[in-house]
C-alpha atoms as a PDB file:
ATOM      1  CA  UNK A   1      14.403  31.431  -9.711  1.00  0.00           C
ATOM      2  CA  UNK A   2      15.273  30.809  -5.885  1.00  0.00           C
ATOM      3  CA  UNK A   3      16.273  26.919  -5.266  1.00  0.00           C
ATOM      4  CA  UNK A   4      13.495  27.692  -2.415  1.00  0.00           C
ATOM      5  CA  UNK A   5      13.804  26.176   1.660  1.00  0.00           C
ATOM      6  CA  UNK A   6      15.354  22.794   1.598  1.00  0.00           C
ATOM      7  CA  UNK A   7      13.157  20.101   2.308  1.00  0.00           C
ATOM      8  CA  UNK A   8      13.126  17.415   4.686  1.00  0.00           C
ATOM      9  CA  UNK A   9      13.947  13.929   3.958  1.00  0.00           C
ATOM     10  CA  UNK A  10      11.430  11.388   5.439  1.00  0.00           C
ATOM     11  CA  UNK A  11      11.599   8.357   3.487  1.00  0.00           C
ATOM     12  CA  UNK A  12      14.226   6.616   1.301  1.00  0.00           C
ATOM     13  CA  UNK A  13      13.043   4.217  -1.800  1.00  0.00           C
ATOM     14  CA  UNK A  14      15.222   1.455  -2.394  1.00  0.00           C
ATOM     15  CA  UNK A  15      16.737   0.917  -5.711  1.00  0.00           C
ATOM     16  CA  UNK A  16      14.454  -2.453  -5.547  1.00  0.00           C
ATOM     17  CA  UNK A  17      11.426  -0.353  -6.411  1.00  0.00           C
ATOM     18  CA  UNK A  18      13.119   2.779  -8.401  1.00  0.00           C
ATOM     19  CA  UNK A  19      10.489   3.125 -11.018  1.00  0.00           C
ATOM     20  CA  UNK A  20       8.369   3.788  -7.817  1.00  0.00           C
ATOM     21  CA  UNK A  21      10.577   5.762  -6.682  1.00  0.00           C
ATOM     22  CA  UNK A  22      11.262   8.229  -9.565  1.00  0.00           C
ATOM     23  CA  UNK A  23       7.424   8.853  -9.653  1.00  0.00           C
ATOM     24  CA  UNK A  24       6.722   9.088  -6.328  1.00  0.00           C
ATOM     25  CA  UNK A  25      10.139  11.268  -5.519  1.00  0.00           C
ATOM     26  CA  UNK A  26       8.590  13.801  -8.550  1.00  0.00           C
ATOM     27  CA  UNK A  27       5.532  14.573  -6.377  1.00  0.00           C
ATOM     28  CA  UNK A  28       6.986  14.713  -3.188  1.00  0.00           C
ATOM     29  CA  UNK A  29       9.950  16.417  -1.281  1.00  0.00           C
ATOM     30  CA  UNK A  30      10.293  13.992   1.476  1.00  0.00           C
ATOM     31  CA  UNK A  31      11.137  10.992  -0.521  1.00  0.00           C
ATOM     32  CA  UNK A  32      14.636  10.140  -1.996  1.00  0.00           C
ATOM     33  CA  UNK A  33      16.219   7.437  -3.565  1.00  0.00           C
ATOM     34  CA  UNK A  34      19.464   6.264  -4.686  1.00  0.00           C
ATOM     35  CA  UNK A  35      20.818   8.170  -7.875  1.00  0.00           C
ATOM     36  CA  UNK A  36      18.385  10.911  -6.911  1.00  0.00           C
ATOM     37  CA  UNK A  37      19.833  14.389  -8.182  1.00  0.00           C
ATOM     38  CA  UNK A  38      17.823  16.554  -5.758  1.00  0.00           C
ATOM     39  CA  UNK A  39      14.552  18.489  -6.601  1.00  0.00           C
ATOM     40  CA  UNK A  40      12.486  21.660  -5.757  1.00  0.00           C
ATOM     41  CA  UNK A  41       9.095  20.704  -5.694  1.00  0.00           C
ATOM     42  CA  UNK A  42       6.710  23.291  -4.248  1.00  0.00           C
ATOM     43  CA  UNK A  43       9.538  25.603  -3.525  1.00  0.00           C
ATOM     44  CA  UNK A  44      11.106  22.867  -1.113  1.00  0.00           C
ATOM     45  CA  UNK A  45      14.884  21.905  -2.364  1.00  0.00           C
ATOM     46  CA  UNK A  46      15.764  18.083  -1.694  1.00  0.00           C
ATOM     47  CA  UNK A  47      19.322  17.729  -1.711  1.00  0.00           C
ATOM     48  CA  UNK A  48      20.791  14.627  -3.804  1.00  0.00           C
ATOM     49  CA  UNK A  49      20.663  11.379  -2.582  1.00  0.00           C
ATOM     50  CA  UNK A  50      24.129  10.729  -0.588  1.00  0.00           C
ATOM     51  CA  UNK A  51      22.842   6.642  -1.494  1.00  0.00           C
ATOM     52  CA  UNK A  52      24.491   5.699  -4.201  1.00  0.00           C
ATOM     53  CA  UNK A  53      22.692   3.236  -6.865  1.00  0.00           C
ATOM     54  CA  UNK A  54      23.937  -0.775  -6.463  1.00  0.00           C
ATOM     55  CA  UNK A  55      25.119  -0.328  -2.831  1.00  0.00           C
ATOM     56  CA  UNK A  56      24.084  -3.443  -1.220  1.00  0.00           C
ATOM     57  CA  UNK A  57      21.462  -3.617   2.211  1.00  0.00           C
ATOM     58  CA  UNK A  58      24.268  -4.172   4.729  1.00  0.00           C
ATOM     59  CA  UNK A  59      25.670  -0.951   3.240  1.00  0.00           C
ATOM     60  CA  UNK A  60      22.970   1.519   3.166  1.00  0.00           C
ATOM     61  CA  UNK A  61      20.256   0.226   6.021  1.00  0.00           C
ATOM     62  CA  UNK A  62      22.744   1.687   8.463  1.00  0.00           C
ATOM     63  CA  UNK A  63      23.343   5.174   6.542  1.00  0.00           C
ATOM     64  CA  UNK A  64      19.192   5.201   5.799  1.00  0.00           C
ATOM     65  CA  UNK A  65      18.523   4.335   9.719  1.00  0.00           C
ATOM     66  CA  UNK A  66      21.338   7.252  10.637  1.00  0.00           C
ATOM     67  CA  UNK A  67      19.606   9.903   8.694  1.00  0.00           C
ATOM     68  CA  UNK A  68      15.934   8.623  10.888  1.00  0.00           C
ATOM     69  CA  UNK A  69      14.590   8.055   7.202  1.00  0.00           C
ATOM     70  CA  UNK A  70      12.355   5.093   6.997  1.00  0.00           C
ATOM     71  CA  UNK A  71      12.864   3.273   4.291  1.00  0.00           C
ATOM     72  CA  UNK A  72      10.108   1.539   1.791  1.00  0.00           C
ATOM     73  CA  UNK A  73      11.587  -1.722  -0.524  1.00  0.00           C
ATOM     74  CA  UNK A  74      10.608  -4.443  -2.596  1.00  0.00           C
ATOM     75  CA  UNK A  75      12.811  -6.837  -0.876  1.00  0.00           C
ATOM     76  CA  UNK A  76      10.455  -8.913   0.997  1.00  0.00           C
ATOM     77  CA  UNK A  77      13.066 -11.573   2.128  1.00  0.00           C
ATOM     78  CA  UNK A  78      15.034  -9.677   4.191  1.00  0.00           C
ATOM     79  CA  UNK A  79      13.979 -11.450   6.667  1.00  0.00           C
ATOM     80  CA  UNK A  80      15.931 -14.621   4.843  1.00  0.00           C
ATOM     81  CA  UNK A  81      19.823 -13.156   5.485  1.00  0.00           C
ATOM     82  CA  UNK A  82      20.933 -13.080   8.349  1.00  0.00           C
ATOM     83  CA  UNK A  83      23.010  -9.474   7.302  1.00  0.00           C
ATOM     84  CA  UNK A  84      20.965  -7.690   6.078  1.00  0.00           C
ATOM     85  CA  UNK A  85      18.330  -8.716   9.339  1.00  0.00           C
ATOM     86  CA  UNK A  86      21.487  -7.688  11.932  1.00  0.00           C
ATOM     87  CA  UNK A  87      21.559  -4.155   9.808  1.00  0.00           C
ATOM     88  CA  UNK A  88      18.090  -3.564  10.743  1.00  0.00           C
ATOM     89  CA  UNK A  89      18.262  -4.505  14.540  1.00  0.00           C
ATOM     90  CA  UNK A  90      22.064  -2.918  14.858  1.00  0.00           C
ATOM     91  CA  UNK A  91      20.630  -0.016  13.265  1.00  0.00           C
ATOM     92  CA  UNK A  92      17.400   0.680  14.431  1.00  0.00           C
ATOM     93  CA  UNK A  93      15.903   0.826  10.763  1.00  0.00           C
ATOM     94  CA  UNK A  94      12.589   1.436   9.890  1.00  0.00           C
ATOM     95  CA  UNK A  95      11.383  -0.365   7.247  1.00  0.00           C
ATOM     96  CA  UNK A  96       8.369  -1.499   4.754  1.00  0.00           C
ATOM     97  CA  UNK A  97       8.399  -3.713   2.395  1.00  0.00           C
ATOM     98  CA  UNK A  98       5.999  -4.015  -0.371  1.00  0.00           C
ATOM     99  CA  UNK A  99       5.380  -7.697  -0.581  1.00  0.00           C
ATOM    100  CA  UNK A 100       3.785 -10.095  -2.566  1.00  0.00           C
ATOM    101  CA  UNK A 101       2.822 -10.909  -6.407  1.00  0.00           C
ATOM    102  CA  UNK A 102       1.143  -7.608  -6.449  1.00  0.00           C
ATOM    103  CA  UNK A 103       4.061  -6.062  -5.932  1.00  0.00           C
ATOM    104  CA  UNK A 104       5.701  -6.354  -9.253  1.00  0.00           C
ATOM    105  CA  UNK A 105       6.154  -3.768 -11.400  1.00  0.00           C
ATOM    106  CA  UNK A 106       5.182   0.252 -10.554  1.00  0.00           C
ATOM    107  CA  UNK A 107       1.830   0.717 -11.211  1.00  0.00           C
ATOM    108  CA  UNK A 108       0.952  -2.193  -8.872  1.00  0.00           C
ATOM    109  CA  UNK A 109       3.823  -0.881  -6.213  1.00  0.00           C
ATOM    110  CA  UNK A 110       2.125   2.757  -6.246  1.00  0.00           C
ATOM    111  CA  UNK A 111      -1.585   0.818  -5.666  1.00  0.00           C
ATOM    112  CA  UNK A 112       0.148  -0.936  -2.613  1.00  0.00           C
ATOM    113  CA  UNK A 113       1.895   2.793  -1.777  1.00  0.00           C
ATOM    114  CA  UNK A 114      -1.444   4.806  -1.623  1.00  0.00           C
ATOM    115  CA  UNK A 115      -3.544   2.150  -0.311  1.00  0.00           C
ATOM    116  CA  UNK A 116      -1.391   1.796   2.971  1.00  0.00           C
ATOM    117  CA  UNK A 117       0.048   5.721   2.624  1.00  0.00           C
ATOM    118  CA  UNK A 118      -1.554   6.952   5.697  1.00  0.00           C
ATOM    119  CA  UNK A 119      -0.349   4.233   7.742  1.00  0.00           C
ATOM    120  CA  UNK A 120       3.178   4.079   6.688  1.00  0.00           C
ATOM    121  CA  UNK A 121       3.393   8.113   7.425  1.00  0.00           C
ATOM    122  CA  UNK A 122       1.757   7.203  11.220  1.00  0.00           C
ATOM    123  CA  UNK A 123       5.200   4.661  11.340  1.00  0.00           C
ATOM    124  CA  UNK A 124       7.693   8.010  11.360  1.00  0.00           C
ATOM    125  CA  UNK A 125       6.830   8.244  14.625  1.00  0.00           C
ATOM    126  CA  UNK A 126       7.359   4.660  15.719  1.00  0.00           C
ATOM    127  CA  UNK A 127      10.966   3.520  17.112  1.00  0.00           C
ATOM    128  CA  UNK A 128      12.823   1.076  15.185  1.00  0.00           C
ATOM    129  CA  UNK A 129      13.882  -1.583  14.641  1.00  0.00           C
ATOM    130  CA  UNK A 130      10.914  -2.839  12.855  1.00  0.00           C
ATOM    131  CA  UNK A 131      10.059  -4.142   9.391  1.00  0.00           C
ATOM    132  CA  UNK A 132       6.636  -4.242   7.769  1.00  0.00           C
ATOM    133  CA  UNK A 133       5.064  -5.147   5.331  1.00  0.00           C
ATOM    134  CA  UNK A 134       2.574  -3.717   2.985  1.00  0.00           C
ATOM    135  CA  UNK A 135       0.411  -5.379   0.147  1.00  0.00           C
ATOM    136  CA  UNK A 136      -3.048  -3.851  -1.087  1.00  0.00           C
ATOM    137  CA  UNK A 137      -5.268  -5.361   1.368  1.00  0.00           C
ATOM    138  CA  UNK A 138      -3.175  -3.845   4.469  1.00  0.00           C
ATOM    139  CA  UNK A 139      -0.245  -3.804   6.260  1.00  0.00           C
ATOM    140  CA  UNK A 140       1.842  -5.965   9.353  1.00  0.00           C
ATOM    141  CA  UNK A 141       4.087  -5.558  11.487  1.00  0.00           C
ATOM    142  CA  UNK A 142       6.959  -8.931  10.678  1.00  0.00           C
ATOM    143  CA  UNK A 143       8.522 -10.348  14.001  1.00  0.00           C
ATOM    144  CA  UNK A 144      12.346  -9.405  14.390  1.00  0.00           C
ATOM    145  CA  UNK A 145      14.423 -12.626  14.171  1.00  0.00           C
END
């Protein structure tokens, strides 16, 4: 069987939500995550993930944000370090994070994921740097500090 055309990469999962991930990355071709082997799914061949699992935000934001991926996470407080914020700005990332108490645990991340999944597509064509973030009833745009 042919590996089929490669796919393209849209968004990265962080390792934050990689029960999400795994599930999400198994119906789709544009979604990756860190550890992720690769894929053909509906003849499309994803390539592995060149993110390698426990690599910190100040260390993959800019390699996510260089590959115009936007990236989806669990890590709400980003906000809160002052590193990880002057990745995002330096960087131009793209970002959403699933927020809240709803957000723990994958079936409650995927509810959050579908519920906003039209919106967060409409972002991939919004310039960064910007963060959001998504919980079940909707999603906002966070102010840059």
């Amino acid at each position: 069987m042919s590996p089929g055309r490669p796919a393209t990469v849209r968004f990265y999962l962080d390792e934050d939500v990689l029960g999400l991930a795994k599930v999400v990355a198994s119906l789709r071709d544009d979604v990756t995550y860190p550890g992720d082997l690769g894929a053909t799914i509906r003849r499309r061949s994803r390539p592995a993930c060149p993110i390698s699992r426990g690599e910190k935000d100040p260390e993959w934001i800019p390699k996510v944000s260089g590959f115009g991926w936007l990236s989806i996470t669990r890590d709400s407080d980003i906000q809160r370090h002052p590193s990880h914020m002057a990745a995002v700005r330096a960087h131009n990332a793209r970002m959403v994070a699933l927020s809240g108490a709803q957000a723990i645990g994958t079936w409650a991340q995927l509810e959050i994921l579908l519920s906003n999944w039209r919106r967060i597509e409409d972002l991939l064509a919004e310039a960064g740097p910007f963060i959001y973030t998504a919980t079940r009833s909707g999603i906002r745009r966070q102010l840059l500090q």
